[in-house]
PDB file of N, CA and C in Angstrom:
ATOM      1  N   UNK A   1       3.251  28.553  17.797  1.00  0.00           N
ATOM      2  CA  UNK A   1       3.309  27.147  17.446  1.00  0.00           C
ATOM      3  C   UNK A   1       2.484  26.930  16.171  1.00  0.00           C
ATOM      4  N   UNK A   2       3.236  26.319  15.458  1.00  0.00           N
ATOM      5  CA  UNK A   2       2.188  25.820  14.148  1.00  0.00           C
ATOM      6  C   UNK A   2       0.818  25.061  14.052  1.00  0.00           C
ATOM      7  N   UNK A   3      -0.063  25.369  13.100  1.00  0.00           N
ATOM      8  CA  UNK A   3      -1.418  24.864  13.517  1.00  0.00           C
ATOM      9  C   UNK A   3      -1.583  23.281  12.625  1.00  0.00           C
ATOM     10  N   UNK A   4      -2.302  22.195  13.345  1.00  0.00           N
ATOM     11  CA  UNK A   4      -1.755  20.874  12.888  1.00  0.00           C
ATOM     12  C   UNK A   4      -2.611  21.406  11.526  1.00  0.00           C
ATOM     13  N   UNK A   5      -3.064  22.351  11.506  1.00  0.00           N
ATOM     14  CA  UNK A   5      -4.377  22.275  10.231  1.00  0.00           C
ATOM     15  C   UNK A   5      -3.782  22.981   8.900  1.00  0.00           C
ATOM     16  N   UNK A   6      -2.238  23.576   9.189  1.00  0.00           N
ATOM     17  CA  UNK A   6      -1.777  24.122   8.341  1.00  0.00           C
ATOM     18  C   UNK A   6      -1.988  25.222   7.861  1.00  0.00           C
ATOM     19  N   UNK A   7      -1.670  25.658   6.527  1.00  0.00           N
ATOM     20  CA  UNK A   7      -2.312  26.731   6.015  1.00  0.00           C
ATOM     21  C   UNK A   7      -3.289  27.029   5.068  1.00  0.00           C
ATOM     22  N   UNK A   8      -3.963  25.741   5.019  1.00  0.00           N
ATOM     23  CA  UNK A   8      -5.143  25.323   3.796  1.00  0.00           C
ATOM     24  C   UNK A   8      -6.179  26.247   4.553  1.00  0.00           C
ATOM     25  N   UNK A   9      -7.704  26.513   3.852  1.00  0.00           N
ATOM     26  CA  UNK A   9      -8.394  26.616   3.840  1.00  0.00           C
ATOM     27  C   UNK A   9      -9.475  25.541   3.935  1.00  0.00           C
ATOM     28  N   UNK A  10      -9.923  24.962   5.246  1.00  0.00           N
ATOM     29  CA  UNK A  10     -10.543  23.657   5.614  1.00  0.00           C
ATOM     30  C   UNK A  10     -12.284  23.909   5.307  1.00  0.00           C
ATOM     31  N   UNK A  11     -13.157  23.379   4.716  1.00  0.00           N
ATOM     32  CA  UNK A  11     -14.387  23.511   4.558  1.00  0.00           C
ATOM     33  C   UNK A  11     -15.219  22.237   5.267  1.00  0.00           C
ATOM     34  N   UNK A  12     -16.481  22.351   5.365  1.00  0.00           N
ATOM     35  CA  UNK A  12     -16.944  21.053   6.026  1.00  0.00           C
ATOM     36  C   UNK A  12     -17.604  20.347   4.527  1.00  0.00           C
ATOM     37  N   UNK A  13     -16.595  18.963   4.680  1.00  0.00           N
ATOM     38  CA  UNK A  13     -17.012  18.088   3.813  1.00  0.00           C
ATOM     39  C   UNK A  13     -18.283  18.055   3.251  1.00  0.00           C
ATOM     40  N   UNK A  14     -19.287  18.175   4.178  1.00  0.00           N
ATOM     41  CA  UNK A  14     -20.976  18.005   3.657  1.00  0.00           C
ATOM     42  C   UNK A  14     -21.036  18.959   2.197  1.00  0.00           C
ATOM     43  N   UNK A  15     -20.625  20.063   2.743  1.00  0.00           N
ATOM     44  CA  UNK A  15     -20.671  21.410   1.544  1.00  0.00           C
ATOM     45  C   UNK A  15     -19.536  21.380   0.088  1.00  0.00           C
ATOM     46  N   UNK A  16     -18.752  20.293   0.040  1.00  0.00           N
ATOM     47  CA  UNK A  16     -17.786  19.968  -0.784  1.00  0.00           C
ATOM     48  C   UNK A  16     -17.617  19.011  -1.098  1.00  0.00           C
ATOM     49  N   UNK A  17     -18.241  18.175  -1.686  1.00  0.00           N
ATOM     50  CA  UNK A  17     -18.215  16.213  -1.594  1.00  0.00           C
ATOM     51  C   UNK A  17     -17.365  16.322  -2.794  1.00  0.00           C
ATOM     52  N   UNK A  18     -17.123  17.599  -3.680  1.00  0.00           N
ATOM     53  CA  UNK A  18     -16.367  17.427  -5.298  1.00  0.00           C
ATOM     54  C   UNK A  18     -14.872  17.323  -4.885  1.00  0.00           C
ATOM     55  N   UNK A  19     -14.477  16.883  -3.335  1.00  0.00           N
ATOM     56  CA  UNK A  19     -13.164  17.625  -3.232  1.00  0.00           C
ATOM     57  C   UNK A  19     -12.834  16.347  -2.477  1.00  0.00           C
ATOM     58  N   UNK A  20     -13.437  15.106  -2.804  1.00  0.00           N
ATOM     59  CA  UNK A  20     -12.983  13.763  -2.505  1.00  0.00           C
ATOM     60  C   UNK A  20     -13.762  12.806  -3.392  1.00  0.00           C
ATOM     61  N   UNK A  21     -12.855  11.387  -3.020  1.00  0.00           N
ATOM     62  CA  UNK A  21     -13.717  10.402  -3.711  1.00  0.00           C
ATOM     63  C   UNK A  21     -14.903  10.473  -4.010  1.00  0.00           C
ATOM     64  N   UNK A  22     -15.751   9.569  -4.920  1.00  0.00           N
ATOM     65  CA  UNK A  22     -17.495   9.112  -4.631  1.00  0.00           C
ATOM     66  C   UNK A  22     -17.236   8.570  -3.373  1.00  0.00           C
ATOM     67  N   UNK A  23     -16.418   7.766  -3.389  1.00  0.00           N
ATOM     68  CA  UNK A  23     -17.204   6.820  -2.261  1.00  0.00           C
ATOM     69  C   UNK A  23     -17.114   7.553  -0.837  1.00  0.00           C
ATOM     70  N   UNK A  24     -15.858   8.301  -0.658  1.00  0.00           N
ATOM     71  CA  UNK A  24     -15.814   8.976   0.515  1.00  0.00           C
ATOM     72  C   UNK A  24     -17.224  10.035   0.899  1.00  0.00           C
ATOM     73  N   UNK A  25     -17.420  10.808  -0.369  1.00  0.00           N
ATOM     74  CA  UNK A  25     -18.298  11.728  -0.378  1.00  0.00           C
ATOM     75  C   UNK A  25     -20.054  10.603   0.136  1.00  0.00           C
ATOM     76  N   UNK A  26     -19.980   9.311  -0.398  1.00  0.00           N
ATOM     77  CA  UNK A  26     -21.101   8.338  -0.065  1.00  0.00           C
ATOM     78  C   UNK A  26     -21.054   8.378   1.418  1.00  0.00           C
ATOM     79  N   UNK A  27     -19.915   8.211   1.742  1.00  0.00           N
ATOM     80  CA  UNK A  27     -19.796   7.612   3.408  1.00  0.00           C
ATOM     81  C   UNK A  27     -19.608   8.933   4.511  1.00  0.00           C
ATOM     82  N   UNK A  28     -19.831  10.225   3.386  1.00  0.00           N
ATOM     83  CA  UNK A  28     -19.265  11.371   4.628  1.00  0.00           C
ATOM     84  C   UNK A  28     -20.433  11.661   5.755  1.00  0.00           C
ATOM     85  N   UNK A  29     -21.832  11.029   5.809  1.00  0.00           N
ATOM     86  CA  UNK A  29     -22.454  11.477   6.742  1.00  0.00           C
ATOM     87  C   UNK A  29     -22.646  10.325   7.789  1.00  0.00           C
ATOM     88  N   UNK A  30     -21.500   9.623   7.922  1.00  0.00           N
ATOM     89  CA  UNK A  30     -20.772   8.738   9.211  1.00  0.00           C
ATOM     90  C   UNK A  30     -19.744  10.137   9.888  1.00  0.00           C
ATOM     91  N   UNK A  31     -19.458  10.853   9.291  1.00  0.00           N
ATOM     92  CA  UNK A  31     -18.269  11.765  10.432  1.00  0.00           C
ATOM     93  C   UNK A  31     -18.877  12.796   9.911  1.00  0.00           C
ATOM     94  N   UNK A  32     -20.245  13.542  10.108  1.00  0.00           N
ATOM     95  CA  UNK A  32     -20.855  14.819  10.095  1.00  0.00           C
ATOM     96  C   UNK A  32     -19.536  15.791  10.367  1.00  0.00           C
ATOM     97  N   UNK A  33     -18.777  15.857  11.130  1.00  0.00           N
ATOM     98  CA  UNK A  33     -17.980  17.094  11.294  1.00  0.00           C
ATOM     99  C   UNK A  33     -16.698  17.153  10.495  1.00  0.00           C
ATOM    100  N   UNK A  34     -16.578  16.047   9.251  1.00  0.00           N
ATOM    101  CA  UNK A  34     -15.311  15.904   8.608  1.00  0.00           C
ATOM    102  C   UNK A  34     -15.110  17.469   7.986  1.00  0.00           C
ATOM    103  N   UNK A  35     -14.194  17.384   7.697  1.00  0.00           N
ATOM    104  CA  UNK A  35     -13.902  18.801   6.526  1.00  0.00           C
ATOM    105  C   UNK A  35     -12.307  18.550   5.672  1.00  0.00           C
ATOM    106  N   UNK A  36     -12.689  18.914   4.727  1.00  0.00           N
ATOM    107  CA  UNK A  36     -11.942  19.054   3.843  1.00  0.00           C
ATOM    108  C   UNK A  36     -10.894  20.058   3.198  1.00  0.00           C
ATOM    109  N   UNK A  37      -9.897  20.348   2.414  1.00  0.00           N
ATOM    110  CA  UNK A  37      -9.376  21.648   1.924  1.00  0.00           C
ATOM    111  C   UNK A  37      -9.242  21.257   0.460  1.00  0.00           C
ATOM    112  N   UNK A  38      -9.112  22.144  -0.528  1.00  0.00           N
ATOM    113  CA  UNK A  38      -9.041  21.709  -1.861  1.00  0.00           C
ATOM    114  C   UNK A  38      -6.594  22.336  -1.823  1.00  0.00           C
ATOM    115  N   UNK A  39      -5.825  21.889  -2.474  1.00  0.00           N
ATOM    116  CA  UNK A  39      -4.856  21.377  -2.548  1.00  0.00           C
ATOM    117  C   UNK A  39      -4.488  22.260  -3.929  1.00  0.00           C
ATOM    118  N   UNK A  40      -3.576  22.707  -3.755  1.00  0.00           N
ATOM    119  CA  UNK A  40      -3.309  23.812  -4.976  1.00  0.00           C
ATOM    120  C   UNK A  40      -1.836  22.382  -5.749  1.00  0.00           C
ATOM    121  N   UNK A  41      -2.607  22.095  -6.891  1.00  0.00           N
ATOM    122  CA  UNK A  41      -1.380  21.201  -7.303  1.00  0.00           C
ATOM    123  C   UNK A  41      -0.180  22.097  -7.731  1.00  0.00           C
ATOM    124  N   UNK A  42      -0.020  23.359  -8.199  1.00  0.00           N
ATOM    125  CA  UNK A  42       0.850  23.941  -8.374  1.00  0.00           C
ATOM    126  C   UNK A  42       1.809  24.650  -7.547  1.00  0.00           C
ATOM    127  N   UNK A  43       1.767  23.696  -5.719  1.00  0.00           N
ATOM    128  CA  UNK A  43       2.739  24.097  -4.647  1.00  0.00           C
ATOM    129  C   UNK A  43       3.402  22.835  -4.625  1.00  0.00           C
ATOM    130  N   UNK A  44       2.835  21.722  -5.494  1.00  0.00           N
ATOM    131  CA  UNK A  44       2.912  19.888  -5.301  1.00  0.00           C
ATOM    132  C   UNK A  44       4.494  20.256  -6.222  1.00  0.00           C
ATOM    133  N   UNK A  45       5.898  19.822  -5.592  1.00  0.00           N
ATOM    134  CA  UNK A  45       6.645  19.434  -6.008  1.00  0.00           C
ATOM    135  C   UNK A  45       6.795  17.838  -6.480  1.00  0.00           C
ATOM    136  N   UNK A  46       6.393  17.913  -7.816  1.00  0.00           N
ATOM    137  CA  UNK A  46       6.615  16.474  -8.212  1.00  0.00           C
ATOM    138  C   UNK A  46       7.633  15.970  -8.549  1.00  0.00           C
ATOM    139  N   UNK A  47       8.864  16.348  -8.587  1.00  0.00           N
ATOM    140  CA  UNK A  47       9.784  16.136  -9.074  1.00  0.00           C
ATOM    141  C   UNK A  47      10.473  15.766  -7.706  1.00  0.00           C
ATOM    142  N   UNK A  48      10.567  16.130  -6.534  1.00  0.00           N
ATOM    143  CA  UNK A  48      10.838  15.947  -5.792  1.00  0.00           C
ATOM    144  C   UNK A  48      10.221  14.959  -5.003  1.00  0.00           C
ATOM    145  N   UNK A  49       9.156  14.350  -5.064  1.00  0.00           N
ATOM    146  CA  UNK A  49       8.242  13.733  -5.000  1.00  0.00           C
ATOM    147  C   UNK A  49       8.576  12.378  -5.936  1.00  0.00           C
ATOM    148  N   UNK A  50       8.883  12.174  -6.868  1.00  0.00           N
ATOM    149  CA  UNK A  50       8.925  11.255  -7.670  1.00  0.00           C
ATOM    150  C   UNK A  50      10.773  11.076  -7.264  1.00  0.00           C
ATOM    151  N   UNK A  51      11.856  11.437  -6.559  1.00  0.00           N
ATOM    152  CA  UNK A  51      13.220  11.271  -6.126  1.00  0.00           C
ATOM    153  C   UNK A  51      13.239  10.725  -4.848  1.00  0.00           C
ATOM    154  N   UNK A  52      12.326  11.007  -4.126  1.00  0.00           N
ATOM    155  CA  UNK A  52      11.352  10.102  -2.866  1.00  0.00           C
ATOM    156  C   UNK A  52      11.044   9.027  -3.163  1.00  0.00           C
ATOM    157  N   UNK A  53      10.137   9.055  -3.903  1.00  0.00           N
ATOM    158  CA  UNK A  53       9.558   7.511  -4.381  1.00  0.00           C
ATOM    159  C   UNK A  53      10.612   6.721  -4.728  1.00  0.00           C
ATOM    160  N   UNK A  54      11.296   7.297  -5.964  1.00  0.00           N
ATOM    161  CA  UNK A  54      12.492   6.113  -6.016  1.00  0.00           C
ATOM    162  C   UNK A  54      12.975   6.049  -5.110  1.00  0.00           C
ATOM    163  N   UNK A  55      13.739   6.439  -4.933  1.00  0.00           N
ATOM    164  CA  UNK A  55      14.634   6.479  -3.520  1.00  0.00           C
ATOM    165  C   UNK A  55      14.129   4.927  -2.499  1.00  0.00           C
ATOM    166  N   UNK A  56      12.695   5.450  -2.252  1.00  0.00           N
ATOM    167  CA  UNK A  56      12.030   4.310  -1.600  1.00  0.00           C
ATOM    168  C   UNK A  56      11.853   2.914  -1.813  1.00  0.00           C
ATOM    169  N   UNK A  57      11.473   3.139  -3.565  1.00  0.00           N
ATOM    170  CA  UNK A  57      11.431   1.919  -3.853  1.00  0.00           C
ATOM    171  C   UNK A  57      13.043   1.092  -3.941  1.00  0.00           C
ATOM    172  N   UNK A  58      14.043   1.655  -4.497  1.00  0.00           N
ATOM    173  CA  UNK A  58      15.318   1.228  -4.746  1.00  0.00           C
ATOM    174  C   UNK A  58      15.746   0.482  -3.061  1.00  0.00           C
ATOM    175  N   UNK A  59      14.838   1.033  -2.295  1.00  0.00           N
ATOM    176  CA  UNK A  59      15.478   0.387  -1.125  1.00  0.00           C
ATOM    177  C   UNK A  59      13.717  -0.538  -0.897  1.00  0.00           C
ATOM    178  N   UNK A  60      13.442  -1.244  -1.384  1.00  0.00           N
ATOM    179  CA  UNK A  60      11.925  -2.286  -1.285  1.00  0.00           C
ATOM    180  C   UNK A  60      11.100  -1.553  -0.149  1.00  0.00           C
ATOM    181  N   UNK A  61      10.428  -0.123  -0.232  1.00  0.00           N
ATOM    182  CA  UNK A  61       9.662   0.048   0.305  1.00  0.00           C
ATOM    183  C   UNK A  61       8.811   0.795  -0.927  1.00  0.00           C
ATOM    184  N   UNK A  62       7.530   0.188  -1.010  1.00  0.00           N
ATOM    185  CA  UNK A  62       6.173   0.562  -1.696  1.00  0.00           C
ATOM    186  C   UNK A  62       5.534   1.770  -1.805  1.00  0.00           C
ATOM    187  N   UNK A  63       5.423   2.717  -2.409  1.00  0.00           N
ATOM    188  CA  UNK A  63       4.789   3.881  -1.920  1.00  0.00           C
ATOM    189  C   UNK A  63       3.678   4.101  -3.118  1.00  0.00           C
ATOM    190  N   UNK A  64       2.381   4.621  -2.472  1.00  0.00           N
ATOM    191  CA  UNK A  64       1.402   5.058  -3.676  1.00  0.00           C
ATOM    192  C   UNK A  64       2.231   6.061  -4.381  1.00  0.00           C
ATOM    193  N   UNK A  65       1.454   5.709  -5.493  1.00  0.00           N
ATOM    194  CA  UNK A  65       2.270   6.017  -6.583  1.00  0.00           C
ATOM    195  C   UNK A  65       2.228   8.016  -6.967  1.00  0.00           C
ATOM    196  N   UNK A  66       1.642   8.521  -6.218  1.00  0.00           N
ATOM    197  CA  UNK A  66       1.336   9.964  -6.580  1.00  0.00           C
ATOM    198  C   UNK A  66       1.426  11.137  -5.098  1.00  0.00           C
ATOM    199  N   UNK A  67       1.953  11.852  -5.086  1.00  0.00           N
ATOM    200  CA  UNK A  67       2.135  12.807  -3.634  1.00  0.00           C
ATOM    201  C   UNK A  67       0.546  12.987  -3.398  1.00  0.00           C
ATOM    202  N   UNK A  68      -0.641  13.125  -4.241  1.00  0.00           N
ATOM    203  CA  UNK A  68      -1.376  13.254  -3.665  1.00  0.00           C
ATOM    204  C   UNK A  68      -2.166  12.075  -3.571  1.00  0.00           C
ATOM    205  N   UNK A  69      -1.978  10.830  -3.161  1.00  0.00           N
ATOM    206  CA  UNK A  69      -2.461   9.420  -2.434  1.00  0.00           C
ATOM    207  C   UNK A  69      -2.101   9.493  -1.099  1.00  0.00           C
ATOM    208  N   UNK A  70      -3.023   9.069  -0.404  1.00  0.00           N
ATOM    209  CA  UNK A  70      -1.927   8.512   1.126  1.00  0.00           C
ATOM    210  C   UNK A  70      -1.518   7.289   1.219  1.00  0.00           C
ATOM    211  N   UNK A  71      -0.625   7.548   2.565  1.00  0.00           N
ATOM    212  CA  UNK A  71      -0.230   5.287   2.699  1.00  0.00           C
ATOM    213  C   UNK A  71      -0.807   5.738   3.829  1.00  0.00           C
ATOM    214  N   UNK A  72      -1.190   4.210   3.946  1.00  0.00           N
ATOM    215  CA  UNK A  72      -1.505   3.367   5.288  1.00  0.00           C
ATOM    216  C   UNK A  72      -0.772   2.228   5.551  1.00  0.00           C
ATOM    217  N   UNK A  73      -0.688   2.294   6.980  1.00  0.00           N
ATOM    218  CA  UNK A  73       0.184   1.010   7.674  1.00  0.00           C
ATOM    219  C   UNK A  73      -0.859  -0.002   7.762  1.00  0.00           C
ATOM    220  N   UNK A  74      -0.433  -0.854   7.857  1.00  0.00           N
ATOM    221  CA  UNK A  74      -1.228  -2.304   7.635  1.00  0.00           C
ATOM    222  C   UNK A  74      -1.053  -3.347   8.662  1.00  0.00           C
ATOM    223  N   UNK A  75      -2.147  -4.053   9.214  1.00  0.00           N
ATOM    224  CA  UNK A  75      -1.490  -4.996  10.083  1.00  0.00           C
ATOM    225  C   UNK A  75      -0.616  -6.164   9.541  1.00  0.00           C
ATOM    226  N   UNK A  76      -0.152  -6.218   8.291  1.00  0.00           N
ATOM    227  CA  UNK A  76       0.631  -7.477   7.685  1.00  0.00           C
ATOM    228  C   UNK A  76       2.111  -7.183   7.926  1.00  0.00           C
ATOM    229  N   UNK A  77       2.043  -5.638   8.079  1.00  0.00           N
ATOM    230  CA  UNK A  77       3.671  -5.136   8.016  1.00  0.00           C
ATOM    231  C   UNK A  77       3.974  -5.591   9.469  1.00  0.00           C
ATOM    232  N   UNK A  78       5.431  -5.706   9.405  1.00  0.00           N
ATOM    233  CA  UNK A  78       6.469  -6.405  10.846  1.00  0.00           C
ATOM    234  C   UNK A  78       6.766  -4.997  11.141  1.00  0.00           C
ATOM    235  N   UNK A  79       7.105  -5.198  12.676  1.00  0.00           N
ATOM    236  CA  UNK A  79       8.787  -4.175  12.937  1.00  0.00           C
ATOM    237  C   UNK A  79       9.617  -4.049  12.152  1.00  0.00           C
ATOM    238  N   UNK A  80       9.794  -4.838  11.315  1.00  0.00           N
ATOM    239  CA  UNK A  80      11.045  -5.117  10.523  1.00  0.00           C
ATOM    240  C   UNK A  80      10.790  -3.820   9.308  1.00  0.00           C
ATOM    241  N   UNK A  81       9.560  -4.372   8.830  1.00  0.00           N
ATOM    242  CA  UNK A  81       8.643  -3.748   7.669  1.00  0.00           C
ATOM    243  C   UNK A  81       9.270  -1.636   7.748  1.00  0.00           C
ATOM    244  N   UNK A  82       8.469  -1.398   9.089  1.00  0.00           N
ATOM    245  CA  UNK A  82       8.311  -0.650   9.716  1.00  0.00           C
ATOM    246  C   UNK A  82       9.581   0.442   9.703  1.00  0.00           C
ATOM    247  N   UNK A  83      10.080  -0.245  10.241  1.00  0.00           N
ATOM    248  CA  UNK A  83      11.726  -0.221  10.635  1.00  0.00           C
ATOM    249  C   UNK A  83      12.483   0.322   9.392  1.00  0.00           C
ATOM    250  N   UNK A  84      12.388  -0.480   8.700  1.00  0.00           N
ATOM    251  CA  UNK A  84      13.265  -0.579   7.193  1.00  0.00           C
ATOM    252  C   UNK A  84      12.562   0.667   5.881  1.00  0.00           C
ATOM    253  N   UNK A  85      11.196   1.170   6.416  1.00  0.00           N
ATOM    254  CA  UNK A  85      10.953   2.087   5.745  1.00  0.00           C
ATOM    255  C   UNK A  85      11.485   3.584   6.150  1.00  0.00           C
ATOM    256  N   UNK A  86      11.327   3.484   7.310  1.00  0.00           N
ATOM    257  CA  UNK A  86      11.654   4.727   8.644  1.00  0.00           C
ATOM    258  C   UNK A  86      13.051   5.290   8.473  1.00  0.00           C
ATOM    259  N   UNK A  87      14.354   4.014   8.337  1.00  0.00           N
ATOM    260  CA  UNK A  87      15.167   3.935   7.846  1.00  0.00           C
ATOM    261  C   UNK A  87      15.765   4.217   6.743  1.00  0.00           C
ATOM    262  N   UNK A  88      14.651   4.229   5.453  1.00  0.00           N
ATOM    263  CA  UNK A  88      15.282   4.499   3.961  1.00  0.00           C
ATOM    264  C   UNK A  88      14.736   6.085   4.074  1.00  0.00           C
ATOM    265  N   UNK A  89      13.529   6.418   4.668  1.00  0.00           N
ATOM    266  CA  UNK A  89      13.088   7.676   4.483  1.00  0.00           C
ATOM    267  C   UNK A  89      14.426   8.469   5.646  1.00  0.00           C
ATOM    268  N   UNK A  90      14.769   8.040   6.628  1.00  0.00           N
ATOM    269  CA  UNK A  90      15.685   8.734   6.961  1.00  0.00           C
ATOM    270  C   UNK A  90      16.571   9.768   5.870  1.00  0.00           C
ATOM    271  N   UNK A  91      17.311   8.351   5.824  1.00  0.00           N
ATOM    272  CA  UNK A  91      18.832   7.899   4.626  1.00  0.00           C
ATOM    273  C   UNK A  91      18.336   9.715   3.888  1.00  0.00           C
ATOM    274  N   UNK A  92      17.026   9.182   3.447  1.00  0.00           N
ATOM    275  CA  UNK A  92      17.121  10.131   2.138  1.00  0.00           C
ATOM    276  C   UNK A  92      16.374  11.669   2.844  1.00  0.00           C
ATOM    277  N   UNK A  93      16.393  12.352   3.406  1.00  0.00           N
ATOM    278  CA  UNK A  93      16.284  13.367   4.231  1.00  0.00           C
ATOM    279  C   UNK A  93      17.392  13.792   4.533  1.00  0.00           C
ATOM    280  N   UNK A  94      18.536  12.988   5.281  1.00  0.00           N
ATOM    281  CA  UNK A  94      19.646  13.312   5.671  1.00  0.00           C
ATOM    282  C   UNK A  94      20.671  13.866   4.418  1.00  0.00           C
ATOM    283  N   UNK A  95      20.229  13.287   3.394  1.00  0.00           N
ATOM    284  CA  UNK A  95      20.919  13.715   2.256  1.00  0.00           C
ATOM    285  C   UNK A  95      21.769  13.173   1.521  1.00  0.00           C
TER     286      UNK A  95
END
């Protein structure tokens, strides 16, 4: 079975604060056991990545603007919200 941790190389945040935000690196000794991996941009398909995004947006769903940002769900978004993103990311998977 696959490991949820992938195949990165995970370090404990304390020992790597260069491998996130300031501010995260400010706030990392609230989760003493965080850890981190550093991200080889040259496995980052951007091109594929940026055919996603459109894709997304052409159908009104928002996405940070870079594969390496995350989203977060929000309590403002509906079912509907929800729904209608789940839906376009389908669409475009299926092909």
């Amino acid at each position: 079975m696959p490991s949820a941790e992938g195949n990165l190389d995970w370090k404990p945040l304390a020992d790597h604060p260069e491998l996130v935000a300031h501010p995260v690196a400010q706030a990392s000794h609230r989760v003493p056991d965080a850890r981190v991996a550093e991200i080889d941009e040259a496995l980052a398909d951007t091109a594929a990545f940026a055919a996603f995004h459109r894709h997304m947006l052409e159908r009104g769903v928002y996405l940070a603007p870079s594969q390496f940002e995350s989203a977060m769900i929000s309590l403002a978004l509906t079912e509907d919200d929800l729904a209608r993103a789940a839906e376009a990311a389908a669409a475009y998977f299926a092909g």
